[in-house]
C-alpha atoms as a PDB file:
ATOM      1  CA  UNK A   1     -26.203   4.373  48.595  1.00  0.00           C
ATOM      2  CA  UNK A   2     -26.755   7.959  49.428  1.00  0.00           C
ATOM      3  CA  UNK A   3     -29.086  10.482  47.562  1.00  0.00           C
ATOM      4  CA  UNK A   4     -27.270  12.881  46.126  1.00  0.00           C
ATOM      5  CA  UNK A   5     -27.495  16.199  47.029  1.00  0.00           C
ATOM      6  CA  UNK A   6     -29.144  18.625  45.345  1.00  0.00           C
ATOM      7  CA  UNK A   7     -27.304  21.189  43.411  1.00  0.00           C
ATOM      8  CA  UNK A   8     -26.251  24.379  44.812  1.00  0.00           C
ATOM      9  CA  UNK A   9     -28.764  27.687  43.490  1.00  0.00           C
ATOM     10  CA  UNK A  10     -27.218  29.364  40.237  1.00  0.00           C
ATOM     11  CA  UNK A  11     -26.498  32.927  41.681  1.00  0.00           C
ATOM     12  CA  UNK A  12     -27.087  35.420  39.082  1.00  0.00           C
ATOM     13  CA  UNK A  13     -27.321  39.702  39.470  1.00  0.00           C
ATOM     14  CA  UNK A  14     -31.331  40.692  40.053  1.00  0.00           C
ATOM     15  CA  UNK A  15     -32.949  41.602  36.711  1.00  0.00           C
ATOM     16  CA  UNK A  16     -33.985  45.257  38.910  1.00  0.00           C
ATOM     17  CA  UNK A  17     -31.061  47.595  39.789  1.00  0.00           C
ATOM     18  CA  UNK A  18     -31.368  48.490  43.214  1.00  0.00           C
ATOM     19  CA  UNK A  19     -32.421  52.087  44.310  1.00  0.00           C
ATOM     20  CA  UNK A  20     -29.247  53.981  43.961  1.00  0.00           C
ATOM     21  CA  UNK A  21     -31.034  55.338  47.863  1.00  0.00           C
ATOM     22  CA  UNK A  22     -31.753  52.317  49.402  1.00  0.00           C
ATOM     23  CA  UNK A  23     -29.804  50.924  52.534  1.00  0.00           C
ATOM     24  CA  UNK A  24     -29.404  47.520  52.107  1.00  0.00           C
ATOM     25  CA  UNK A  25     -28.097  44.459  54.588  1.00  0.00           C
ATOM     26  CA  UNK A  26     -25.363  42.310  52.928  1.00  0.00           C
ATOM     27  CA  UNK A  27     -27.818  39.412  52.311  1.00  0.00           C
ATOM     28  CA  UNK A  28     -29.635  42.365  49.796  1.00  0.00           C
ATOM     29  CA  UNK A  29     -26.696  43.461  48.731  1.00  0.00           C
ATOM     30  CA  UNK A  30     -25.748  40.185  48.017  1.00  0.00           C
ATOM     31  CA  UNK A  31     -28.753  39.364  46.191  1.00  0.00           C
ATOM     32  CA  UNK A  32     -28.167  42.196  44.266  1.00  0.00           C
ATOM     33  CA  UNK A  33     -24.634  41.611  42.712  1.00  0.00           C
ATOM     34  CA  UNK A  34     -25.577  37.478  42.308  1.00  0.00           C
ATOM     35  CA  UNK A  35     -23.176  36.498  45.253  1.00  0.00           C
ATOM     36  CA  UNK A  36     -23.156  34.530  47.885  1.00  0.00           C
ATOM     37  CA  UNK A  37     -23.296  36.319  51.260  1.00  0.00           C
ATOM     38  CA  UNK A  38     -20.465  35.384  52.549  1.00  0.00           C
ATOM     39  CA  UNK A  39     -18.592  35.855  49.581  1.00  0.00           C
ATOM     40  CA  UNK A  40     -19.597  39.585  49.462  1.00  0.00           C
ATOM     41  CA  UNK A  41     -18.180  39.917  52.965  1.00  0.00           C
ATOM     42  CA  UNK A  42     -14.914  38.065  52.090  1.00  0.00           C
ATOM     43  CA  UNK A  43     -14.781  40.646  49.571  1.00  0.00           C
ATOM     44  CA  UNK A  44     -15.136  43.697  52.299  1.00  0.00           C
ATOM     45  CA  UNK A  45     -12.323  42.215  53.744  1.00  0.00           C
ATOM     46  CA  UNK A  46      -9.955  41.835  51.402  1.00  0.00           C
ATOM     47  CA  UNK A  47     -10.901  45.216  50.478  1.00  0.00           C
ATOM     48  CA  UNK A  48     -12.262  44.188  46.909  1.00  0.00           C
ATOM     49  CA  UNK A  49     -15.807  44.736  47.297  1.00  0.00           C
ATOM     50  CA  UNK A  50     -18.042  47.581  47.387  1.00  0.00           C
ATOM     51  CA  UNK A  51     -17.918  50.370  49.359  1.00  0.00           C
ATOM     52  CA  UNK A  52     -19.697  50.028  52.486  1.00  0.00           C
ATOM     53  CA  UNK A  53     -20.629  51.770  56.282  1.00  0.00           C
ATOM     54  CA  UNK A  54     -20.882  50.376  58.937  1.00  0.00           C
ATOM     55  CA  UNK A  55     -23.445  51.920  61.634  1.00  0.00           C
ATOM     56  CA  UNK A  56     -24.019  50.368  65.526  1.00  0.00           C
ATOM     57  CA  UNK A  57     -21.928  47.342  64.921  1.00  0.00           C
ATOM     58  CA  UNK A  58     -24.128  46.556  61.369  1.00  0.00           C
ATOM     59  CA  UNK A  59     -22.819  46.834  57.933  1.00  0.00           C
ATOM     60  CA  UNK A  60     -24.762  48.339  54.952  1.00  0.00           C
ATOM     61  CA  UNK A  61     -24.421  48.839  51.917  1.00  0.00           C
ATOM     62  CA  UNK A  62     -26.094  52.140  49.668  1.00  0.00           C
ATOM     63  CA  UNK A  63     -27.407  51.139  46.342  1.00  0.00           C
ATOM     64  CA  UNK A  64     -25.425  53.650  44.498  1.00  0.00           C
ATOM     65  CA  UNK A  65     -22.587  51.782  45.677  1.00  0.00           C
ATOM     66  CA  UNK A  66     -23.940  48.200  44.571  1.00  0.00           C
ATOM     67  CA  UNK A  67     -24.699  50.260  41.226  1.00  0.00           C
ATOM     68  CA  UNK A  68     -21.142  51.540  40.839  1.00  0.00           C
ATOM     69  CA  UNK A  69     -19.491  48.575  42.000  1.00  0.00           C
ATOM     70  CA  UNK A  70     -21.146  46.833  39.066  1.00  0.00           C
ATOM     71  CA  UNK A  71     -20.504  49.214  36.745  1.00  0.00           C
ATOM     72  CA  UNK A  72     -16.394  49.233  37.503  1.00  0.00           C
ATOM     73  CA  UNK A  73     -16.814  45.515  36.525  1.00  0.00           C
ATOM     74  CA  UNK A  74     -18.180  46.115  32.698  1.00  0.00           C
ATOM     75  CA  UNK A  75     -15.539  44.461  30.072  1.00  0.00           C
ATOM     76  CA  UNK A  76     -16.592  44.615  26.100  1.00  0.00           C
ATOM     77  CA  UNK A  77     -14.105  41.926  25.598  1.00  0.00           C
ATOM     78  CA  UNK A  78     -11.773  39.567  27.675  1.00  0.00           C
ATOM     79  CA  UNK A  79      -9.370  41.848  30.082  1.00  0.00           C
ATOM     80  CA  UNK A  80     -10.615  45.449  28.256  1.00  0.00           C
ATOM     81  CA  UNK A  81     -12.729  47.213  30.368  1.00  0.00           C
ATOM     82  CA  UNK A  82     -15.815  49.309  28.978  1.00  0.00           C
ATOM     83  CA  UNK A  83     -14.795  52.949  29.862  1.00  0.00           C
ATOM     84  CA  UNK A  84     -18.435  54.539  29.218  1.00  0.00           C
END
């Protein structure tokens, strides 16, 4: 019999907003909105995710963008979007 193995993490958003100046890698950026890496940058290619730039071959992300992102996302009830 095989041990099981262990669950995967719970991803959830960080408590602390990042700063709307930072630069940050798509493992912080990640962090950041509760996803999974590699989820985040299935979402830059479909087009679906943040804004991002992409400087010497890297790809980064601005916190003001992580911030808006997040705020686009914002429902007060199923399928009605908070407007404010």
């Amino acid at each position: 019999m095989q041990p099981s193995d262990p669950a995967p993490p719970v991803l959830r958003p960080h408590a602390v907003p990042p700063d709307p100046s930072a630069w940050l890698t798509t493992s912080e950026a990640a962090a950041a909105l509760g996803l999974n890496p590699k989820t985040l940058a299935n979402t830059r290619s479909l087009g679906s995710g943040p804004c991002f730039h992409k400087i010497g071959g890297k790809v980064w992300y601005r916190g003001q963008d992580i911030l808006t992102y997040q705020r686009r996302r914002r429902y007060i009830a199923s399928g009605v979007r908070d407007e404010g």
